[in-house]
PDB file of N, CA and C in Angstrom:
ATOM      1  N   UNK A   1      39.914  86.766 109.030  1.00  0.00           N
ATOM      2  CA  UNK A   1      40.208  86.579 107.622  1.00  0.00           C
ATOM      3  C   UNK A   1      38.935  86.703 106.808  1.00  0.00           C
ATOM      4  N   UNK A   2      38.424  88.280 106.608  1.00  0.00           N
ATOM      5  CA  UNK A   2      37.249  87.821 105.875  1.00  0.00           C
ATOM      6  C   UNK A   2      37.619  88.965 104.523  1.00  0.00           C
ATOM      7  N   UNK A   3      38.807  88.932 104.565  1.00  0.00           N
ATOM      8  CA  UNK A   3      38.991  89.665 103.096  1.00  0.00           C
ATOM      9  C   UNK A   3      40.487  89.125 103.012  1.00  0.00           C
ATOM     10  N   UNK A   4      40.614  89.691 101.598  1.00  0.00           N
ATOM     11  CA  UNK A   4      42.091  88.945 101.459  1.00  0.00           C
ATOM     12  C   UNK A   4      42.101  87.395 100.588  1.00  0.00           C
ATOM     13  N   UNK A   5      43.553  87.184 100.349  1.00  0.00           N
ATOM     14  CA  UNK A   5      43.437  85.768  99.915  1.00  0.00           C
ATOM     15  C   UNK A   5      43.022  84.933 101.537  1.00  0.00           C
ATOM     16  N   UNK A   6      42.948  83.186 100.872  1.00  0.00           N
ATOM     17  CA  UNK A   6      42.613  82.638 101.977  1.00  0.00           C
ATOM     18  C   UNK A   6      43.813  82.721 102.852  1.00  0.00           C
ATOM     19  N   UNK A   7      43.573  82.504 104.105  1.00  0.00           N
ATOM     20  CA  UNK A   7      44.509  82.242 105.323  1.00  0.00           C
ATOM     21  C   UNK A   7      46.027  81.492 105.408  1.00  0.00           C
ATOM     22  N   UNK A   8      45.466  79.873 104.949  1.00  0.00           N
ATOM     23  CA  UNK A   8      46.752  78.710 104.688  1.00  0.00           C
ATOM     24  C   UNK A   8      47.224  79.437 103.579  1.00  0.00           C
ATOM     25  N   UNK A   9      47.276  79.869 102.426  1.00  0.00           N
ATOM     26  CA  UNK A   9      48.091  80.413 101.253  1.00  0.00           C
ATOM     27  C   UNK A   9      48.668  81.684 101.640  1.00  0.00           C
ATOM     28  N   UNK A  10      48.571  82.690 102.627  1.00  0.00           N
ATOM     29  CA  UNK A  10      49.424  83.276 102.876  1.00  0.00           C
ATOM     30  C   UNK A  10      50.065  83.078 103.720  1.00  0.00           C
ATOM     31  N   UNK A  11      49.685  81.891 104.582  1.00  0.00           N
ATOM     32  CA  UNK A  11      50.489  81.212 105.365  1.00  0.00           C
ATOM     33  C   UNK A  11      51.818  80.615 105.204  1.00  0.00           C
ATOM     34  N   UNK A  12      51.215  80.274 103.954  1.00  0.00           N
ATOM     35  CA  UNK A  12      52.052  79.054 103.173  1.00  0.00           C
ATOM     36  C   UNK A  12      53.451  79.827 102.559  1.00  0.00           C
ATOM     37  N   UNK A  13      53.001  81.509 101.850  1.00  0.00           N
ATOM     38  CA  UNK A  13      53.716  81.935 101.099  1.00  0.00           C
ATOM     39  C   UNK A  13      54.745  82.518 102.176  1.00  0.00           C
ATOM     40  N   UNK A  14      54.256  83.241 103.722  1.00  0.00           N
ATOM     41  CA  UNK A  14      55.102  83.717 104.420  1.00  0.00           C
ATOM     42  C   UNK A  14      56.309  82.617 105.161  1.00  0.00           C
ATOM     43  N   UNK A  15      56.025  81.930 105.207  1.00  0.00           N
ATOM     44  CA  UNK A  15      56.689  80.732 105.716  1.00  0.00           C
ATOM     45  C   UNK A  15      58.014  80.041 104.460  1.00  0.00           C
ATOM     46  N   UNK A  16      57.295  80.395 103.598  1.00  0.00           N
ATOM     47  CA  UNK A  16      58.408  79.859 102.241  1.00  0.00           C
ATOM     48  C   UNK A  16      59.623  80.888 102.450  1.00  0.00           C
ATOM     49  N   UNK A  17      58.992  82.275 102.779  1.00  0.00           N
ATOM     50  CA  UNK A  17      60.251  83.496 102.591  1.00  0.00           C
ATOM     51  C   UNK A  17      60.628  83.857 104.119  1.00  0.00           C
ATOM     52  N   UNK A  18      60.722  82.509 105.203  1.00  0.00           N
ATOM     53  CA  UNK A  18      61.547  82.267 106.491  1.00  0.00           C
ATOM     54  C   UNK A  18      60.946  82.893 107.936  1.00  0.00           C
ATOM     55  N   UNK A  19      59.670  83.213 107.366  1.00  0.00           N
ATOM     56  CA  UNK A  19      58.517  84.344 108.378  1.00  0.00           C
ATOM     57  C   UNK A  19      57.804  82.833 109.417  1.00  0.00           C
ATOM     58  N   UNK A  20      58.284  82.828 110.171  1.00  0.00           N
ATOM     59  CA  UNK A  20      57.221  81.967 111.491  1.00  0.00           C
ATOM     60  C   UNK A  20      56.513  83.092 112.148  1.00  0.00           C
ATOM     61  N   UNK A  21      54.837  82.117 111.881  1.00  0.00           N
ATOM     62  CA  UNK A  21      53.620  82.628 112.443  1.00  0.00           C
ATOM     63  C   UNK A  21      53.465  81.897 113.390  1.00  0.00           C
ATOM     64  N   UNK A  22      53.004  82.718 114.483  1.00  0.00           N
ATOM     65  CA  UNK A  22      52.457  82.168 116.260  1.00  0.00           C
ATOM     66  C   UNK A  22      51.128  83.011 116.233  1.00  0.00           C
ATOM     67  N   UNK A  23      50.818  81.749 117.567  1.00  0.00           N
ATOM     68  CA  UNK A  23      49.237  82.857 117.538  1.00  0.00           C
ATOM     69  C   UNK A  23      48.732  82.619 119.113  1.00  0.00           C
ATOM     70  N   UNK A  24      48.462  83.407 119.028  1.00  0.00           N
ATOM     71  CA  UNK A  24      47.299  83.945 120.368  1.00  0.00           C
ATOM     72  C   UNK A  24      45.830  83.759 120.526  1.00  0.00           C
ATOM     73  N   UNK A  25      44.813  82.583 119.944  1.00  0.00           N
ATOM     74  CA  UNK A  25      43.765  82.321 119.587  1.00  0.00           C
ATOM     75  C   UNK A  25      42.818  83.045 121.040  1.00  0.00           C
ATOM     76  N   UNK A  26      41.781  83.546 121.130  1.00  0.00           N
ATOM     77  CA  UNK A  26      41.165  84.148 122.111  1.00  0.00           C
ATOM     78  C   UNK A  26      39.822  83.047 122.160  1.00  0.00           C
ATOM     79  N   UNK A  27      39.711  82.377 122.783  1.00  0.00           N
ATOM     80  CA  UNK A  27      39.088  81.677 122.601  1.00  0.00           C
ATOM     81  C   UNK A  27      37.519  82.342 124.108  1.00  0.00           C
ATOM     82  N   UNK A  28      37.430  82.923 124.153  1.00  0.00           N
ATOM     83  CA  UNK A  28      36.994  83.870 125.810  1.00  0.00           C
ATOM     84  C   UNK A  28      35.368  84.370 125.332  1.00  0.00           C
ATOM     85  N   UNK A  29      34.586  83.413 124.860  1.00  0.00           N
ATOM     86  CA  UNK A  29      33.135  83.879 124.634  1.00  0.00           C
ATOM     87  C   UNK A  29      32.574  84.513 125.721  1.00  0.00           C
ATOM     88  N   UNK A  30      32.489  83.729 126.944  1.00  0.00           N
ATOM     89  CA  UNK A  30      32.110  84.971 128.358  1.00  0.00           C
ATOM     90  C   UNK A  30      30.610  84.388 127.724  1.00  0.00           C
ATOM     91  N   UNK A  31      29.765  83.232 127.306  1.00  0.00           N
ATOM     92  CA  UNK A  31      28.471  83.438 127.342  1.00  0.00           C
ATOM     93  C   UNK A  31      28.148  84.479 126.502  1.00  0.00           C
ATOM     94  N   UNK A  32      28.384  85.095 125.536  1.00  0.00           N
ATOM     95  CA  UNK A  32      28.420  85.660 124.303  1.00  0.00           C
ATOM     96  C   UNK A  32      28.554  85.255 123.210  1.00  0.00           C
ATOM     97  N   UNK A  33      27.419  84.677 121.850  1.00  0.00           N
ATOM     98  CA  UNK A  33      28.213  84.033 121.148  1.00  0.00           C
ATOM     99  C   UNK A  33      27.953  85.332 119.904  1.00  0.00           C
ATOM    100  N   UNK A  34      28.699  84.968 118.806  1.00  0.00           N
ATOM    101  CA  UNK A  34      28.652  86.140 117.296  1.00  0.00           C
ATOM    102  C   UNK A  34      28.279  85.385 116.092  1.00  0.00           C
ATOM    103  N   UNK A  35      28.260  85.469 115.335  1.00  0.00           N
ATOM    104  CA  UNK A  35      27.702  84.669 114.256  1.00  0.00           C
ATOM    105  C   UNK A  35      29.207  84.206 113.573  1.00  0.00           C
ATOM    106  N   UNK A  36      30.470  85.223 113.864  1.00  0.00           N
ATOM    107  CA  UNK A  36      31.377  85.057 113.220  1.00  0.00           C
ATOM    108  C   UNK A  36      32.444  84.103 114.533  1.00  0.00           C
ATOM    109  N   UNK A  37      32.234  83.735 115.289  1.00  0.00           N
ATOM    110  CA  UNK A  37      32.825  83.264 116.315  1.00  0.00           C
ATOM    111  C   UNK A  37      32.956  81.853 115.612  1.00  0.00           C
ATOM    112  N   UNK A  38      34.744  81.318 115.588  1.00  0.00           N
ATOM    113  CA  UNK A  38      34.849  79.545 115.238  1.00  0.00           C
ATOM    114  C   UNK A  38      34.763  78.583 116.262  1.00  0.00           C
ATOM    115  N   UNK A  39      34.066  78.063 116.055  1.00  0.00           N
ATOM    116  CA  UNK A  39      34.155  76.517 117.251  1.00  0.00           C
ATOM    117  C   UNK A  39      35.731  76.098 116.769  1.00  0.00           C
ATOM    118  N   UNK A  40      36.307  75.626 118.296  1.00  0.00           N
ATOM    119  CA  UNK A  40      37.420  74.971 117.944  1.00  0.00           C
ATOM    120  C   UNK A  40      38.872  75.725 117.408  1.00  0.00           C
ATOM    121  N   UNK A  41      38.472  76.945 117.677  1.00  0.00           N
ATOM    122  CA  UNK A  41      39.564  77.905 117.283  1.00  0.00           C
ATOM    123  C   UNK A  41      40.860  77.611 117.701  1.00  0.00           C
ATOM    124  N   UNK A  42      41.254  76.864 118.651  1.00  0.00           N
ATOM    125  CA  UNK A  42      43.053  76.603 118.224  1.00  0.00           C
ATOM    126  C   UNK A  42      42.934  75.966 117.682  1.00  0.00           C
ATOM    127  N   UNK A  43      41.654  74.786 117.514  1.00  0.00           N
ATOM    128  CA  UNK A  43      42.029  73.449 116.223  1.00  0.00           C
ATOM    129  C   UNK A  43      42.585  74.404 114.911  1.00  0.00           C
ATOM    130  N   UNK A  44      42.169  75.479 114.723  1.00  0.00           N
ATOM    131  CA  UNK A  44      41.762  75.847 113.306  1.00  0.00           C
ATOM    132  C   UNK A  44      43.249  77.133 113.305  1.00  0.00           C
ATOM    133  N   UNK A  45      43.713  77.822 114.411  1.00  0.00           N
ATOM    134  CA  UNK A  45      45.195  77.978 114.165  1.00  0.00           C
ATOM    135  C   UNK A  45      46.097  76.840 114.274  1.00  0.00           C
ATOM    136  N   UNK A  46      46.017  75.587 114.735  1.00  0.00           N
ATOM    137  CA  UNK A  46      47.023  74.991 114.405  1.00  0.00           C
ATOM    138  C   UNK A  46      47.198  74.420 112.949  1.00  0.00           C
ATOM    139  N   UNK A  47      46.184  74.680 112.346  1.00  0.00           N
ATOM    140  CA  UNK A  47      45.816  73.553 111.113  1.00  0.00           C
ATOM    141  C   UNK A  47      46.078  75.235 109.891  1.00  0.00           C
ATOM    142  N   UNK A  48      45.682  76.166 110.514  1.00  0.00           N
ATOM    143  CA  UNK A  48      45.815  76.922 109.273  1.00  0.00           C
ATOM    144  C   UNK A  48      46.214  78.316 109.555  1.00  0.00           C
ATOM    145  N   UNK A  49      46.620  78.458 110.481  1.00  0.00           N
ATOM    146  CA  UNK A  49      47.429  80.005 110.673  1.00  0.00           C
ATOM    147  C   UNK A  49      48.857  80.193 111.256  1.00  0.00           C
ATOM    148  N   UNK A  50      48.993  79.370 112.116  1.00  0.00           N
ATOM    149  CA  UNK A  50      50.436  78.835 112.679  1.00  0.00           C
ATOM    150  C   UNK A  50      51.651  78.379 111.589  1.00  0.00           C
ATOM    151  N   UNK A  51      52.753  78.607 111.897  1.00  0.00           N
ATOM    152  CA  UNK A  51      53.337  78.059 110.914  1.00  0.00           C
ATOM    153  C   UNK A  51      54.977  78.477 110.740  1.00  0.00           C
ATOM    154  N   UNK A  52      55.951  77.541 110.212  1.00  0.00           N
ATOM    155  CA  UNK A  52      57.660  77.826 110.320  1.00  0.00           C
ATOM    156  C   UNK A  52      58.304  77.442 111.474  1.00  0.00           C
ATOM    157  N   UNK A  53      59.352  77.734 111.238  1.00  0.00           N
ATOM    158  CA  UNK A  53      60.309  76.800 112.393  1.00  0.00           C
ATOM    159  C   UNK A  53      60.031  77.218 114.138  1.00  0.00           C
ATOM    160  N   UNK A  54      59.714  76.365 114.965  1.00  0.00           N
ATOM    161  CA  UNK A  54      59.524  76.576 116.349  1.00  0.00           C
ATOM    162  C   UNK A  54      57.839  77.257 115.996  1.00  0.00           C
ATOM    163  N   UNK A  55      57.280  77.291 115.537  1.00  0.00           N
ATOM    164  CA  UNK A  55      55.333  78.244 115.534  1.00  0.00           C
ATOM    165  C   UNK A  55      54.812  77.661 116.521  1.00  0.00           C
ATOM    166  N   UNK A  56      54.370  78.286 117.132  1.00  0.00           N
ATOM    167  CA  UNK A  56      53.355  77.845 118.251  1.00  0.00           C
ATOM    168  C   UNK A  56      51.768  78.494 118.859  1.00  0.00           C
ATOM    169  N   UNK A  57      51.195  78.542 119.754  1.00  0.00           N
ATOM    170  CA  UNK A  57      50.580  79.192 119.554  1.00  0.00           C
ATOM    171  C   UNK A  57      50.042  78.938 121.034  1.00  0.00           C
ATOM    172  N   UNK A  58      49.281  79.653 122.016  1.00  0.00           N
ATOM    173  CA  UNK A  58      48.962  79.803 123.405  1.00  0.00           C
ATOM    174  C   UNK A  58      47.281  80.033 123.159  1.00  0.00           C
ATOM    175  N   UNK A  59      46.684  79.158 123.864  1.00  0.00           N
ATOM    176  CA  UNK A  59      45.238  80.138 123.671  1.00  0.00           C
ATOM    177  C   UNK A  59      45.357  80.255 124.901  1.00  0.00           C
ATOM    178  N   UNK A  60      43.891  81.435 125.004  1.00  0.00           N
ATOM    179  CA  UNK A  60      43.570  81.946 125.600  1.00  0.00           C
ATOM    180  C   UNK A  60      41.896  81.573 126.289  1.00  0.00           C
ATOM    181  N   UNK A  61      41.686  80.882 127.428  1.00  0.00           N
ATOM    182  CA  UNK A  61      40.507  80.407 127.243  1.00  0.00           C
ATOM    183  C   UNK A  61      39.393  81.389 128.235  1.00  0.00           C
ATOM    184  N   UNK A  62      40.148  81.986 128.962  1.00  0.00           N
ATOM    185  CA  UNK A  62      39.649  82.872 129.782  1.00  0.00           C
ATOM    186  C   UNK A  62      40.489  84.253 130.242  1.00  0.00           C
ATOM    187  N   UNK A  63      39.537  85.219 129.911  1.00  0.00           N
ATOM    188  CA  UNK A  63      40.331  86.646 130.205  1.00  0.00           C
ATOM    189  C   UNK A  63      41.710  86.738 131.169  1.00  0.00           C
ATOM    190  N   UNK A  64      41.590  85.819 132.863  1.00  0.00           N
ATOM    191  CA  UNK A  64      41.929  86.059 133.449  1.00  0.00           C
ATOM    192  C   UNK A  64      43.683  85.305 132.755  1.00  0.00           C
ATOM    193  N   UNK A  65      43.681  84.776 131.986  1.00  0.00           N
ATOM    194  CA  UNK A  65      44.710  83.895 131.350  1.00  0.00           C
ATOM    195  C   UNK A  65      45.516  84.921 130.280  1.00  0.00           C
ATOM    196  N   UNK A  66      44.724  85.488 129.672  1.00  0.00           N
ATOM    197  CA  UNK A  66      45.403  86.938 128.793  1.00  0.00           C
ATOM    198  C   UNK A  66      46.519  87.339 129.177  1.00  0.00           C
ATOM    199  N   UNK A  67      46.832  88.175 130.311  1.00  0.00           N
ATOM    200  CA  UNK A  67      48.218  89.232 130.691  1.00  0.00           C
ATOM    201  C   UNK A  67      49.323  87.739 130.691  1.00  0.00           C
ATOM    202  N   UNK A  68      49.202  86.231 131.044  1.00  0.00           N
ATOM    203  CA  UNK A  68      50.139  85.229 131.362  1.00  0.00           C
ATOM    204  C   UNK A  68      50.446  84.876 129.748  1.00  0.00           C
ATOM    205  N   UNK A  69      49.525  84.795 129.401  1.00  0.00           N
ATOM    206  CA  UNK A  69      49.692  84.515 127.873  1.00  0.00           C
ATOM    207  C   UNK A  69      50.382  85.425 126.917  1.00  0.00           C
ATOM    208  N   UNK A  70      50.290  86.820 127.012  1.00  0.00           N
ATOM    209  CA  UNK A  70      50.869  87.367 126.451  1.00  0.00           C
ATOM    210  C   UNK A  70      52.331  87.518 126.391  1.00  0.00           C
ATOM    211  N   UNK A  71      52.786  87.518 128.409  1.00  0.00           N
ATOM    212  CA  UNK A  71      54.010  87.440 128.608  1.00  0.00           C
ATOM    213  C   UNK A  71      54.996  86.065 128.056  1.00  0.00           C
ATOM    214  N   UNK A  72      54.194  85.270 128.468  1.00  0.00           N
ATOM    215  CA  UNK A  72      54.764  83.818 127.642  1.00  0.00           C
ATOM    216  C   UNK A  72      54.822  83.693 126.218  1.00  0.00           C
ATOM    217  N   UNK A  73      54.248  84.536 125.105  1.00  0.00           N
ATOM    218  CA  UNK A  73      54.192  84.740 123.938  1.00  0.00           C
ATOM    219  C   UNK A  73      55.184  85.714 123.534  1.00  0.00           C
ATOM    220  N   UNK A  74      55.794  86.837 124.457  1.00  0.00           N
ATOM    221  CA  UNK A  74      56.775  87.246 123.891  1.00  0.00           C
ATOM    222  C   UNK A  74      58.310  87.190 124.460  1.00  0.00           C
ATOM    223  N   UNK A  75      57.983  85.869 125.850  1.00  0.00           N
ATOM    224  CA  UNK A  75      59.301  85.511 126.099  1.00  0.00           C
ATOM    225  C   UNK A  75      59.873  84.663 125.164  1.00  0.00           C
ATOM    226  N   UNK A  76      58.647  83.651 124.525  1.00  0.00           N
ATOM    227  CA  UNK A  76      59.488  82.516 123.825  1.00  0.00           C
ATOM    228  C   UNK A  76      59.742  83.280 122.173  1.00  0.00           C
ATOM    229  N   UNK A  77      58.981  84.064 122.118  1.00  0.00           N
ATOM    230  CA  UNK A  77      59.123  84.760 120.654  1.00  0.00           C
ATOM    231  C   UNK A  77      61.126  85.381 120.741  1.00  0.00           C
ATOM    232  N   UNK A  78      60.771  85.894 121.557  1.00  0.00           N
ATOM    233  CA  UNK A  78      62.060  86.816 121.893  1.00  0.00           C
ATOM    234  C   UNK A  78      63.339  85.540 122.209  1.00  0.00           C
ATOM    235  N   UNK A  79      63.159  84.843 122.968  1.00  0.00           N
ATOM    236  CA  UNK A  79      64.088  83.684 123.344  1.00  0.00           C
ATOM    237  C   UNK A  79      64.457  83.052 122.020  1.00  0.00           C
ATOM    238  N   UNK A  80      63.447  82.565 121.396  1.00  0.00           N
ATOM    239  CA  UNK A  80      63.315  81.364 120.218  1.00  0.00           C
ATOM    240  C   UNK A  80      63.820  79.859 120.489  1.00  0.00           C
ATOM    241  N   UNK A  81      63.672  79.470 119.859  1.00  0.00           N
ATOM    242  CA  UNK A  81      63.301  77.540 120.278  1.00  0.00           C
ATOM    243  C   UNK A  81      64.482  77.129 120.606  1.00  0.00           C
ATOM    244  N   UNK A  82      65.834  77.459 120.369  1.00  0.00           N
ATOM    245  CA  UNK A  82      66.983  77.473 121.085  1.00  0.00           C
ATOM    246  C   UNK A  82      67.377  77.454 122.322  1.00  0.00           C
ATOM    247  N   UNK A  83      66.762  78.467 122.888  1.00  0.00           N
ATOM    248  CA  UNK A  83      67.100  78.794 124.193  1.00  0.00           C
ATOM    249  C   UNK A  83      67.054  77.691 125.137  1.00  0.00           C
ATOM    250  N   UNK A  84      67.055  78.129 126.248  1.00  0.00           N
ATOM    251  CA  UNK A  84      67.196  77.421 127.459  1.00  0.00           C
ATOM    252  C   UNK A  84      65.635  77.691 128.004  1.00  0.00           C
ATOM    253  N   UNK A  85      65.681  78.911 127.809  1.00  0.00           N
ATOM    254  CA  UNK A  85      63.936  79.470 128.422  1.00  0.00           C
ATOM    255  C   UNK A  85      62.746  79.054 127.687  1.00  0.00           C
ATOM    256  N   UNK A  86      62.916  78.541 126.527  1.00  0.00           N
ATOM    257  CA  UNK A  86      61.962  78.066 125.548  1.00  0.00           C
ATOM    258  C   UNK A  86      61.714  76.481 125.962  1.00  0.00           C
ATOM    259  N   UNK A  87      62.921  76.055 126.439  1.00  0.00           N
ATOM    260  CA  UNK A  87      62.665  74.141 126.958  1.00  0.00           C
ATOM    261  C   UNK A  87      62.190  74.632 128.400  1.00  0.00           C
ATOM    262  N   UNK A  88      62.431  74.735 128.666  1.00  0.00           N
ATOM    263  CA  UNK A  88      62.004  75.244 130.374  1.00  0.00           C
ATOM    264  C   UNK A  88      60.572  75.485 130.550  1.00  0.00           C
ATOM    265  N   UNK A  89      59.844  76.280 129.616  1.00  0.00           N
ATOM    266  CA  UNK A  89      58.632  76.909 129.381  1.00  0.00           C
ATOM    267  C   UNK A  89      57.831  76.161 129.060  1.00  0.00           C
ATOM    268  N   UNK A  90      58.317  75.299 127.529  1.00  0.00           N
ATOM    269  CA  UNK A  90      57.598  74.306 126.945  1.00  0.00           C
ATOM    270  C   UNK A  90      57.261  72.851 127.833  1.00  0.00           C
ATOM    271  N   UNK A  91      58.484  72.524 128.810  1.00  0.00           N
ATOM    272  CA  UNK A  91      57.930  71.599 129.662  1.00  0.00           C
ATOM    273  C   UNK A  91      57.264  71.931 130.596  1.00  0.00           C
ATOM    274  N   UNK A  92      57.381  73.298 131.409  1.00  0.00           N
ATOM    275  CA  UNK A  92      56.344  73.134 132.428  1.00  0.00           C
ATOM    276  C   UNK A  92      54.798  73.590 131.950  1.00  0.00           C
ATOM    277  N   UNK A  93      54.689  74.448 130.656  1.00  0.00           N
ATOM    278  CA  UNK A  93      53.767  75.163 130.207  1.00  0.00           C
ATOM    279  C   UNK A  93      53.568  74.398 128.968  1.00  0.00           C
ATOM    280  N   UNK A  94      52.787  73.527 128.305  1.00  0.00           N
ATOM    281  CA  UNK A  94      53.086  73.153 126.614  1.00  0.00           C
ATOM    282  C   UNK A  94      52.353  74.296 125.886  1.00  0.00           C
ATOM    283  N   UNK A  95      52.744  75.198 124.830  1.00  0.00           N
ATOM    284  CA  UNK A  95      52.340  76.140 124.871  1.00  0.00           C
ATOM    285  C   UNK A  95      50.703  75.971 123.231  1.00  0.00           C
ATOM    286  N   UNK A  96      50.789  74.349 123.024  1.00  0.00           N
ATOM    287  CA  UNK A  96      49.887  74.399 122.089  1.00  0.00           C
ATOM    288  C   UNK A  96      48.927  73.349 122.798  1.00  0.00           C
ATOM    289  N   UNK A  97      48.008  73.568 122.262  1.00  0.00           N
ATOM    290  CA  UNK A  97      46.512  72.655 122.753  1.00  0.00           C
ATOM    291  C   UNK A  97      46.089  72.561 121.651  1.00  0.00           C
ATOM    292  N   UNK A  98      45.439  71.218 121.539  1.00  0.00           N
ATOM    293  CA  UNK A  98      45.125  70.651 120.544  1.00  0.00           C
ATOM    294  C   UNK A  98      43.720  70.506 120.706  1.00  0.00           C
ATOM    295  N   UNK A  99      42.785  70.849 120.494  1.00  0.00           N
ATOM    296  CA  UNK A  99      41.274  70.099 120.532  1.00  0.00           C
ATOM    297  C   UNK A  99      41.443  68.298 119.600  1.00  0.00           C
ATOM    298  N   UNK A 100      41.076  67.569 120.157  1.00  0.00           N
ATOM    299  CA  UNK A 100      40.803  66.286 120.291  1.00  0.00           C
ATOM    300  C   UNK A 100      40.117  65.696 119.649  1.00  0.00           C
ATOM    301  N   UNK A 101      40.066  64.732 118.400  1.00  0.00           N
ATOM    302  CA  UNK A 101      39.103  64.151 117.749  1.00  0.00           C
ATOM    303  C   UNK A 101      37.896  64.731 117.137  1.00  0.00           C
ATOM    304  N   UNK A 102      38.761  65.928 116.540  1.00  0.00           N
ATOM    305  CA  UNK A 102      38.033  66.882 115.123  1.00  0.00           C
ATOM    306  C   UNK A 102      38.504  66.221 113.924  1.00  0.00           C
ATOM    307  N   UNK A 103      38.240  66.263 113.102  1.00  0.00           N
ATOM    308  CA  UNK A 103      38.519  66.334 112.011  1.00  0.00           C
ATOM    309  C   UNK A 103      39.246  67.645 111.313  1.00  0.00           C
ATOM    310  N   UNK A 104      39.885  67.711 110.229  1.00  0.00           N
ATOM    311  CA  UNK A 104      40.596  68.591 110.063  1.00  0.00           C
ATOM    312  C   UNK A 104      39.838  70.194 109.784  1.00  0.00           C
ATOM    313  N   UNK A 105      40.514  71.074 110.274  1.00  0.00           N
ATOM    314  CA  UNK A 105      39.925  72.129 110.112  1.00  0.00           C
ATOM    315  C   UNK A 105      39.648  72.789 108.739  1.00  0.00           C
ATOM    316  N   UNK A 106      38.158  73.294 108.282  1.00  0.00           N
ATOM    317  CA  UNK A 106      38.141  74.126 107.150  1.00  0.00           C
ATOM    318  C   UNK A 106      38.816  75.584 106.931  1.00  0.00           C
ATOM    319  N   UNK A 107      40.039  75.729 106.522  1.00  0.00           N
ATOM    320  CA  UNK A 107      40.515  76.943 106.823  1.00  0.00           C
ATOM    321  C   UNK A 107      40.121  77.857 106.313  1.00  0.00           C
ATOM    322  N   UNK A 108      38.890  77.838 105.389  1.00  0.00           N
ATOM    323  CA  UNK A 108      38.065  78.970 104.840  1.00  0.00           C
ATOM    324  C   UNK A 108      36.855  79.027 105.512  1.00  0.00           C
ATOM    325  N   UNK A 109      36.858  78.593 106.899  1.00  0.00           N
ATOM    326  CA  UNK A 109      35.414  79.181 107.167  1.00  0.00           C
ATOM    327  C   UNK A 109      34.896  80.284 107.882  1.00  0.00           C
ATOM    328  N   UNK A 110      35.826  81.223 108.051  1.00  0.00           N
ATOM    329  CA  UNK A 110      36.103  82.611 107.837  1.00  0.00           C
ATOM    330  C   UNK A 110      35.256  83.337 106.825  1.00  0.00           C
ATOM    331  N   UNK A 111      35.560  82.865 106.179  1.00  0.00           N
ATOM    332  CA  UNK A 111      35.512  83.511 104.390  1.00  0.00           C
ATOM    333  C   UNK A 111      33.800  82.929 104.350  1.00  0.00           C
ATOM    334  N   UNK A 112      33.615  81.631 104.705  1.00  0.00           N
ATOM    335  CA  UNK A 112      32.132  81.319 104.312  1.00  0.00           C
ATOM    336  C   UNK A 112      31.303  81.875 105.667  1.00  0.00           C
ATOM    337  N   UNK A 113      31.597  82.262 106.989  1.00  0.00           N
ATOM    338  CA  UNK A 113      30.623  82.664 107.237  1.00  0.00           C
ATOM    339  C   UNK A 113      30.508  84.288 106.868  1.00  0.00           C
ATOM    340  N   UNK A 114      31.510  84.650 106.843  1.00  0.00           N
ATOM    341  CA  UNK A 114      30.958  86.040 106.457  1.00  0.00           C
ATOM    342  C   UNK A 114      30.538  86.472 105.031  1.00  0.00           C
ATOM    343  N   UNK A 115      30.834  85.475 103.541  1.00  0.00           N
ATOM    344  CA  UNK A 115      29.887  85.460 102.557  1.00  0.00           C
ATOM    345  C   UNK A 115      28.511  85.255 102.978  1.00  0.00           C
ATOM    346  N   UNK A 116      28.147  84.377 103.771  1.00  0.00           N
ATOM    347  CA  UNK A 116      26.602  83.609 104.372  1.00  0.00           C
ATOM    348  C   UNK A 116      25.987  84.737 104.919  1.00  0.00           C
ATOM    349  N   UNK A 117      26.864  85.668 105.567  1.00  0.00           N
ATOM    350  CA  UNK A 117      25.972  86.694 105.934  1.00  0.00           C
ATOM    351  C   UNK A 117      26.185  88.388 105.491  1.00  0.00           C
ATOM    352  N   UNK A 118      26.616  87.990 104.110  1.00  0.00           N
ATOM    353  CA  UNK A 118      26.571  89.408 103.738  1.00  0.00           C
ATOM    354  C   UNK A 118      25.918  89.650 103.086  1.00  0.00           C
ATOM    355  N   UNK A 119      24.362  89.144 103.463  1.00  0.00           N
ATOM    356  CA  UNK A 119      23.228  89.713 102.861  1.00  0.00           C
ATOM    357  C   UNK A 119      22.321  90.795 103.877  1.00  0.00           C
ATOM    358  N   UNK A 120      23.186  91.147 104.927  1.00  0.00           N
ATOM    359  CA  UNK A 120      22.852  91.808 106.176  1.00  0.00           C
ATOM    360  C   UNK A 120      23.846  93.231 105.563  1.00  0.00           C
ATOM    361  N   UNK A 121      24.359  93.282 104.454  1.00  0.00           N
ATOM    362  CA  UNK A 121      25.297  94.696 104.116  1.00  0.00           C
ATOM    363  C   UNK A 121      24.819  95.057 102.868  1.00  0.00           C
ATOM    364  N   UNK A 122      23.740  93.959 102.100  1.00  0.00           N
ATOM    365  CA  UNK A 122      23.287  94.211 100.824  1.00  0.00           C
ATOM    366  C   UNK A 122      22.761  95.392 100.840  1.00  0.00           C
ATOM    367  N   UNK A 123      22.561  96.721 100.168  1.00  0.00           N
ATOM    368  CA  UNK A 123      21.545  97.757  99.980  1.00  0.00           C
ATOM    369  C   UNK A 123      20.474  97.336  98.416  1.00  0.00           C
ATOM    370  N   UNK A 124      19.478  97.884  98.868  1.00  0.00           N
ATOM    371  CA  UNK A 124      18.530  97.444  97.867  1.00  0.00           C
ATOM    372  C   UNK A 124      17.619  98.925  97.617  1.00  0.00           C
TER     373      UNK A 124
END
């Protein structure tokens, strides 16, 4: 999200007109870090990108977790919170993780780190 309105407000607006957002947070640094990389990144989809009836969201904490995650992201998408396969899934798998005794997430800090460093695109 480093263009655009902020994140939660189009969150907010897709969700008003019956749109549930899920997410796939990649959380998989590998000992790599970026300047644009969030600490706490499912804290910060559950708090500001997720969203509408049944939203959920799977991270991803290691590559080798990807191909399971994906499949589980579009069984329950496809099933929906109804099903039989969605309770089944959700108890043996819970498909959200919560990071633990954060405080609430800034859902613009997207937006502020990449203002902070767009003095690396300035021409002079």
């Amino acid at each position: 999200n480093n263009q655009g309105a902020p994140v939660d407000i189009i969150r907010d607006e897709l969700v008003k007109q019956g749109i549930t957002i899920n997410g796939l947070p990649l959380m998989t640094r590998s000992g790599f870090t970026s300047v644009y990389d969030v600490n706490y990144l499912d804290r910060y989809y559950t708090d500001c990108v997720i969203g509408g009836p049944g939203a959920f969201m799977i991270p991803v904490n290691e590559w080798t977790q990807f191909p399971e995650a994906i499949r589980r992201k579009l069984v329950l998408e496809l099933a929906g919170p109804a099903s039989p396969q969605w309770v089944a899934d959700e108890a043996a798998h819970p498909p959200v993780i919560l990071a633990q005794g954060k405080p609430a997430t800034d859902c613009q800090v997207g937006e502020k780190m990449w203002r902070d460093r767009s003095w690396m695109f300035d021409s002079r």
